[in-house]
N, C-alpha and C. Protein backbone atom coordinates (compact mmCIF):
# COMPACT_ATOMS: atom_id res chain seq x y z
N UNK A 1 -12.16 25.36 15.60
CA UNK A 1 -12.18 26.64 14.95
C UNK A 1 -11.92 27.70 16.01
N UNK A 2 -10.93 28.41 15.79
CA UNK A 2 -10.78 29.74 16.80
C UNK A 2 -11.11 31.18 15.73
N UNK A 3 -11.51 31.96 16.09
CA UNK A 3 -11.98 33.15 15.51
C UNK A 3 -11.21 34.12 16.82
N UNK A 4 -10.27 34.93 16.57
CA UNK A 4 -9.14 36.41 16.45
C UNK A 4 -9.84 37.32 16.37
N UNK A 5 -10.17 37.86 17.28
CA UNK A 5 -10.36 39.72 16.75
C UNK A 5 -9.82 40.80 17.92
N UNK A 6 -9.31 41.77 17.88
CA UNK A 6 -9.18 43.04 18.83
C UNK A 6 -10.61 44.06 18.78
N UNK A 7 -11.20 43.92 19.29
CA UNK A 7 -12.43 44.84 19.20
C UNK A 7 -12.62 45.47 20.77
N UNK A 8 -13.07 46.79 20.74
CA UNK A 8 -13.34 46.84 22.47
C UNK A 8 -14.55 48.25 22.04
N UNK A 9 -15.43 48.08 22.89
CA UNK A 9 -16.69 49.06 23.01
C UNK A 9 -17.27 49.07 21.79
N UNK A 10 -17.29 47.77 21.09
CA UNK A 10 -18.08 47.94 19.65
C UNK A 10 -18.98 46.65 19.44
N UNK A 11 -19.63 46.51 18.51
CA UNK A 11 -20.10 45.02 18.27
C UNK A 11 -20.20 44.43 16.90
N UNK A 12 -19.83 43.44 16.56
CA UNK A 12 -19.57 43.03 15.43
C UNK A 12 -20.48 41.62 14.94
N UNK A 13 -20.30 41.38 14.06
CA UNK A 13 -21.24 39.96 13.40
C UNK A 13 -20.61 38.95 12.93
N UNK A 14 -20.72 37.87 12.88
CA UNK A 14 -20.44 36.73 11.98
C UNK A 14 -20.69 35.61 11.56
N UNK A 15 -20.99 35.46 10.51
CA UNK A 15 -21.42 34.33 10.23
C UNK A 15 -20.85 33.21 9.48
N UNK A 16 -20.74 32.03 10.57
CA UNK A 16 -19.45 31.13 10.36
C UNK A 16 -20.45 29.96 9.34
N UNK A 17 -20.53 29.29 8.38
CA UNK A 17 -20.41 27.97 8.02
C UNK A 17 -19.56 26.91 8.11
N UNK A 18 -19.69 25.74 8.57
CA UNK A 18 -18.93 24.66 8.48
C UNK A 18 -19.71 23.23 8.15
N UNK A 19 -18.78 22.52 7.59
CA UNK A 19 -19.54 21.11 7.49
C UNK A 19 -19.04 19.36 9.05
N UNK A 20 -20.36 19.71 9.65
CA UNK A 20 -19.58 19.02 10.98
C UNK A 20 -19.47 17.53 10.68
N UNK A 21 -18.10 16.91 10.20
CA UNK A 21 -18.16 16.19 10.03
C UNK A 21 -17.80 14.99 11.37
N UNK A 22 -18.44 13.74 11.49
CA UNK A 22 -18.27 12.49 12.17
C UNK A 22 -19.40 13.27 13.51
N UNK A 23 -20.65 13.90 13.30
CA UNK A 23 -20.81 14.58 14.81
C UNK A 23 -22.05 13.85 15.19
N UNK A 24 -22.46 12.87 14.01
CA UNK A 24 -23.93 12.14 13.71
C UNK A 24 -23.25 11.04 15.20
N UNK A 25 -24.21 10.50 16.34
CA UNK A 25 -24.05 9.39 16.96
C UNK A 25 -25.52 8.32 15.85
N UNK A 26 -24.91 7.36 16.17
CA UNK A 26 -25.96 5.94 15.57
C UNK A 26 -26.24 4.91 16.68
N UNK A 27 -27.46 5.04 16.81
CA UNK A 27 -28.44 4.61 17.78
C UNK A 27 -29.55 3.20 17.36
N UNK A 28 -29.75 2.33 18.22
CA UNK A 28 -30.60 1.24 17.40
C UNK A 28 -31.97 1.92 17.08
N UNK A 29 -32.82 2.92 18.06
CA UNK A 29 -34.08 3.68 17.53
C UNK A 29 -34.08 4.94 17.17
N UNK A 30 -32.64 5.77 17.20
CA UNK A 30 -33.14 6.66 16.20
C UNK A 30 -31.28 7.31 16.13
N UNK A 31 -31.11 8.38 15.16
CA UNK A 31 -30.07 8.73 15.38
C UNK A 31 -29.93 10.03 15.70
N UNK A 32 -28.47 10.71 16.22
CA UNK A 32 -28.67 11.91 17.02
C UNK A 32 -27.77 12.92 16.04
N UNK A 33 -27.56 14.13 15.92
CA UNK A 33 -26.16 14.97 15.59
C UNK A 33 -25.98 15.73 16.51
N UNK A 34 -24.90 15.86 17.41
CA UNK A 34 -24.20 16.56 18.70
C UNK A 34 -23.52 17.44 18.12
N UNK A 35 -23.96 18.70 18.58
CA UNK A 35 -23.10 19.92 17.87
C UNK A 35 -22.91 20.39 19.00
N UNK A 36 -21.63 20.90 19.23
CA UNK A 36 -21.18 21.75 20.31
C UNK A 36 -20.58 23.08 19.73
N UNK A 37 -21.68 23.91 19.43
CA UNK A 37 -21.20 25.47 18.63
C UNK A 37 -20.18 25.79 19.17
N UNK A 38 -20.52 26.25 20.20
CA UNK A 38 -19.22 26.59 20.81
C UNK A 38 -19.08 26.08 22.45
N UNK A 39 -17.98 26.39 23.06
CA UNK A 39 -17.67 26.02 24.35
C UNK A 39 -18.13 27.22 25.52
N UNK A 40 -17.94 27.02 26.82
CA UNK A 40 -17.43 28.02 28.03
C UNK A 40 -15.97 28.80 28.08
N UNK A 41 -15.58 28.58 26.75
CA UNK A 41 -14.49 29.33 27.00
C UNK A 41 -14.51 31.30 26.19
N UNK A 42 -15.82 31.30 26.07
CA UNK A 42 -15.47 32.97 25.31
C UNK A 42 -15.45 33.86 26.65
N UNK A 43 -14.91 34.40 26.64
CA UNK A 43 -14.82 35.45 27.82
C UNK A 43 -15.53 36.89 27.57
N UNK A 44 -16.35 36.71 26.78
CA UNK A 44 -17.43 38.05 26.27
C UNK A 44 -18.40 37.48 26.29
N UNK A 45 -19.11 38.76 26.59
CA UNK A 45 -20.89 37.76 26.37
C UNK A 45 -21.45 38.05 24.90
N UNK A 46 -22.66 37.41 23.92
CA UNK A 46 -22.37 37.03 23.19
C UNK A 46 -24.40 37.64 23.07
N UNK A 47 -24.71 38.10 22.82
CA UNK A 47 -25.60 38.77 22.35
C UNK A 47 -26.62 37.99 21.82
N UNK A 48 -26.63 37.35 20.17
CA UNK A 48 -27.16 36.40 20.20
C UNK A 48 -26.58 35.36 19.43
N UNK A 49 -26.94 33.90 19.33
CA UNK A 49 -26.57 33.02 18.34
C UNK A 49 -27.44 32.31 17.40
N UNK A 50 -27.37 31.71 16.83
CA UNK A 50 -28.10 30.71 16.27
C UNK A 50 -27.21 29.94 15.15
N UNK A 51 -28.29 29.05 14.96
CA UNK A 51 -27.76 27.21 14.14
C UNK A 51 -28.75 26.84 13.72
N UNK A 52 -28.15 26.12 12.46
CA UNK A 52 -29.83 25.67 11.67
C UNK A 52 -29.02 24.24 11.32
N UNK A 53 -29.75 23.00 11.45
CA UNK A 53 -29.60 22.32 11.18
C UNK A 53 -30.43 21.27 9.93
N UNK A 54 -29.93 21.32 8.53
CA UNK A 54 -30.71 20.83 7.39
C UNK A 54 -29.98 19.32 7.32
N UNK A 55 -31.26 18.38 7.61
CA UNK A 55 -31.04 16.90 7.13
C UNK A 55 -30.87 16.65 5.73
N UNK A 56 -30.39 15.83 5.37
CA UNK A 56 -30.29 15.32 3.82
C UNK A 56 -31.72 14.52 3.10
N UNK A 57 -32.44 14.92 3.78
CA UNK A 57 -33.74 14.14 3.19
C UNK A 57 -35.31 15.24 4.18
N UNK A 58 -36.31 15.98 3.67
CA UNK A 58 -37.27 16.05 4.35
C UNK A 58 -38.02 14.97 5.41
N UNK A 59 -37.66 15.46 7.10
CA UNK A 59 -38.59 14.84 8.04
C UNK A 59 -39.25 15.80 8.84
N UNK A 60 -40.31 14.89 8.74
CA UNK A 60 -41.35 15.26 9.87
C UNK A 60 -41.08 16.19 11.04
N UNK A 61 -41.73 17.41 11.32
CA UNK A 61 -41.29 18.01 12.57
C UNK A 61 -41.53 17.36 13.93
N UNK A 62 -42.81 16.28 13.62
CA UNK A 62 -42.95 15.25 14.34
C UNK A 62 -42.15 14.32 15.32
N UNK A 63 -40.85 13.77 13.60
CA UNK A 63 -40.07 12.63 13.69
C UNK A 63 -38.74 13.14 13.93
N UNK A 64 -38.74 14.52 14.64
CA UNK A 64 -37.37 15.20 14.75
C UNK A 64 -37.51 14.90 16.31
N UNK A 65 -36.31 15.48 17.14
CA UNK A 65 -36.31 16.15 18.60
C UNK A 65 -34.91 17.04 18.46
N UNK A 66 -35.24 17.66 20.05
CA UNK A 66 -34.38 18.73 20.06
C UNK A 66 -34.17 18.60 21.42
N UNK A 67 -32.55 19.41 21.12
CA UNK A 67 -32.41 19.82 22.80
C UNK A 67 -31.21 20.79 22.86
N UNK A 68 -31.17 21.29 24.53
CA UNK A 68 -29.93 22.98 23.68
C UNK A 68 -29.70 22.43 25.44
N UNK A 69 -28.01 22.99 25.25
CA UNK A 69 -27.57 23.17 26.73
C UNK A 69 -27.02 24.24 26.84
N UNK A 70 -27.34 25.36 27.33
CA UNK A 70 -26.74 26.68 27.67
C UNK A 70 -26.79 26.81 29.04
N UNK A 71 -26.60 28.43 29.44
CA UNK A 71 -26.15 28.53 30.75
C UNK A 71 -28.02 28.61 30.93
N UNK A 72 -28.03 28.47 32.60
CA UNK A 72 -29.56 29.22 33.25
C UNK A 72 -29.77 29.99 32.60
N UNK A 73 -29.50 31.11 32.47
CA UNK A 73 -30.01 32.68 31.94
C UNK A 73 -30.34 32.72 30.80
N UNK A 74 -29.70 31.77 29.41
CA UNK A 74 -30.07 32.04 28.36
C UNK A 74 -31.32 31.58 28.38
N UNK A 75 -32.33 32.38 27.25
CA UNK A 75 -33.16 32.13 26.56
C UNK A 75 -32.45 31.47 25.18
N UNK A 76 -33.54 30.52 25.45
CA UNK A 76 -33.30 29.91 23.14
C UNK A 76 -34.64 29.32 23.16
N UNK A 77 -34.62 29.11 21.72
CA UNK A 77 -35.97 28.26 21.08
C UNK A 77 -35.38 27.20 20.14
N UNK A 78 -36.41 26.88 19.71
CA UNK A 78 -36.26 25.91 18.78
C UNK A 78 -37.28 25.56 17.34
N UNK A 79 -37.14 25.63 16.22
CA UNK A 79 -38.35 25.48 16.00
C UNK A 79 -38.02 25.04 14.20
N UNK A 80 -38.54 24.09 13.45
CA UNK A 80 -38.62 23.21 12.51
C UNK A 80 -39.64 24.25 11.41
N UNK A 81 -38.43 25.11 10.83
CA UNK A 81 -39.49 25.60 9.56
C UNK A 81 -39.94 25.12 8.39
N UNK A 82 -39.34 24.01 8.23
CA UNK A 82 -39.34 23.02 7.13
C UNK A 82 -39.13 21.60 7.20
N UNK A 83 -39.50 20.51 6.56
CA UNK A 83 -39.37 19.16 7.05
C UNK A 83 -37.40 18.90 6.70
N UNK A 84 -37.32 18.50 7.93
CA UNK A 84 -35.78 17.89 7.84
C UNK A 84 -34.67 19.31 8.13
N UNK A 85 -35.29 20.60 8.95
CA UNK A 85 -34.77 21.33 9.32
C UNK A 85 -35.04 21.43 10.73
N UNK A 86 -34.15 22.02 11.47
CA UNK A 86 -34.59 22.62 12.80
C UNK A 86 -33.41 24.22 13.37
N UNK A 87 -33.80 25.10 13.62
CA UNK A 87 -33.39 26.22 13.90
C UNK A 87 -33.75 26.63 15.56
N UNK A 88 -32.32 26.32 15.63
CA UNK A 88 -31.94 26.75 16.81
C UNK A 88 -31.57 28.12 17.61
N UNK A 89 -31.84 29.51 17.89
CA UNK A 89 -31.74 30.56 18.28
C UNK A 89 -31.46 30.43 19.87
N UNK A 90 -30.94 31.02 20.03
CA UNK A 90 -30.46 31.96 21.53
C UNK A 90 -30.01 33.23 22.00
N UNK A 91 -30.40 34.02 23.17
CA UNK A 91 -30.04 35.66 23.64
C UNK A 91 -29.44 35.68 24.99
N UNK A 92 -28.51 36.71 24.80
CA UNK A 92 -27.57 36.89 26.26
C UNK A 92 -26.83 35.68 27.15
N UNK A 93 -25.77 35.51 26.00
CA UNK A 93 -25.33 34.22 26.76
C UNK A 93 -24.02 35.51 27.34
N UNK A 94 -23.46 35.37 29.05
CA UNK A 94 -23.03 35.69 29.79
C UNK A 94 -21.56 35.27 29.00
N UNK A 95 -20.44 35.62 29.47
CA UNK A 95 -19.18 35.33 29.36
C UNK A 95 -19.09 33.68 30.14
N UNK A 96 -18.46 33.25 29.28
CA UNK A 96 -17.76 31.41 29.47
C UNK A 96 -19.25 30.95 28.99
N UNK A 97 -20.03 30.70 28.54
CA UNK A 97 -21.03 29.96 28.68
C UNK A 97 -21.49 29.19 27.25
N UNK A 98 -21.59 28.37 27.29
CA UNK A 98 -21.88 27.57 26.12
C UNK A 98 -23.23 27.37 25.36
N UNK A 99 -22.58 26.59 24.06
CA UNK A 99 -24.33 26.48 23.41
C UNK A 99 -23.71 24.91 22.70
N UNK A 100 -24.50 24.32 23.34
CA UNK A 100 -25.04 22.99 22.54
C UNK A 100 -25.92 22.41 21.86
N UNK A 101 -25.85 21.36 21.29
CA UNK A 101 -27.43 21.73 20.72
C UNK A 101 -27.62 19.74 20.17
N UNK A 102 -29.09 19.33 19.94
CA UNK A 102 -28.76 18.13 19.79
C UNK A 102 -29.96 18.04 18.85
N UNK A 103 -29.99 17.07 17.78
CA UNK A 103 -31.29 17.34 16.91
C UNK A 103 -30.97 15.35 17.01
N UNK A 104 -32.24 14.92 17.00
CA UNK A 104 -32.83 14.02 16.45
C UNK A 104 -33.44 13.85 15.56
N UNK A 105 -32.87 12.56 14.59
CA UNK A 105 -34.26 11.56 13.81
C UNK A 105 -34.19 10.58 13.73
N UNK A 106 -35.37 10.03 12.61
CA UNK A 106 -35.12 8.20 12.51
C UNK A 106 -34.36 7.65 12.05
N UNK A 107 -33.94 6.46 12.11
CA UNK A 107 -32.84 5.86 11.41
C UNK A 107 -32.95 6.10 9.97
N UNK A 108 -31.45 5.82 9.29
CA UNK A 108 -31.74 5.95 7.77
C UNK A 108 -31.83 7.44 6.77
N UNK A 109 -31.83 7.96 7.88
CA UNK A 109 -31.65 9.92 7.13
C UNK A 109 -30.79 9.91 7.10
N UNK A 110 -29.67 10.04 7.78
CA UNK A 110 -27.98 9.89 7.61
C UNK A 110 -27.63 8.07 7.35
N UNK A 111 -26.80 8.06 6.34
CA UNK A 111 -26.37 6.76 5.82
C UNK A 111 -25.02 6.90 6.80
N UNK A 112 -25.50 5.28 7.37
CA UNK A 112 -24.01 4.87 8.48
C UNK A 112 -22.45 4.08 7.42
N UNK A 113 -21.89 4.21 7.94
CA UNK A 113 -20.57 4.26 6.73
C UNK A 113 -19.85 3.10 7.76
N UNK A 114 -19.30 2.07 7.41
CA UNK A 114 -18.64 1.28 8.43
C UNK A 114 -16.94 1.71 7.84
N UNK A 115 -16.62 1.82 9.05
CA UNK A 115 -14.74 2.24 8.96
C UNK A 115 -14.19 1.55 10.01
N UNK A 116 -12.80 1.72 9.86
CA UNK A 116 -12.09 1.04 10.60
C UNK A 116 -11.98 1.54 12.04
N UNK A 117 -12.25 2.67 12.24
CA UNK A 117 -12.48 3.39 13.58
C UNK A 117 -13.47 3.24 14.02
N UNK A 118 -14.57 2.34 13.60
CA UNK A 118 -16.44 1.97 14.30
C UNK A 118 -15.80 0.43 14.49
């Protein structure tokens, strides 16, 4: 996804939806979804972000995990407002700097699909 704009000395909003498809890894003890919001390549800094990630079934805030890769400087959190959600936030990400983000659960919340590419 690339997002276009000419903007200069202003600030603007947006809020993107997408459905990430193939981003689930399958693991023998639990499974992961690897989201890479975005890359090191924006050349603006980026005020704030966030990502919410809703499983297809209520789990445990317990039976979740989390993890975020940004630059040093950012601040983010993390935090499960509901079973089988987790919301991801972050502030002052610098120019080039990324946001990743990784949610765990147990097997069996996402149904594994066998294809010819596994």
């Amino acid at each position: 996804m690339q997002l276009n704009f000419d903007l200069a000395d202003t600030t603007e909003t947006w809020q993107i939806c997408y459905l990430a498809v193939g981003a689930i890894h399958f693991f023998d003890e639990g499974d992961e979804l690897r989201w890479y919001v975005f890359d090191a390549e924006t050349p603006v800094p980026i005020l704030s972000a966030s990502a919410t990630v809703n499983l297809p079934e209520p789990v445990p805030a317990e039976d979740m995990t989390a993890a975020v890769e940004t630059g040093a400087l950012v601040s983010h959190d993390v935090a499960s407002p509901a079973p089988g959600t987790l919301r991801y936030e972050a502030e002052q990400f610098p120019p080039y700097t990324k946001f990743w983000l990784v949610a765990g659960f147990p097997k069996g919340v996402v149904e594994f699909h066998w294809t010819w590419r596994r």
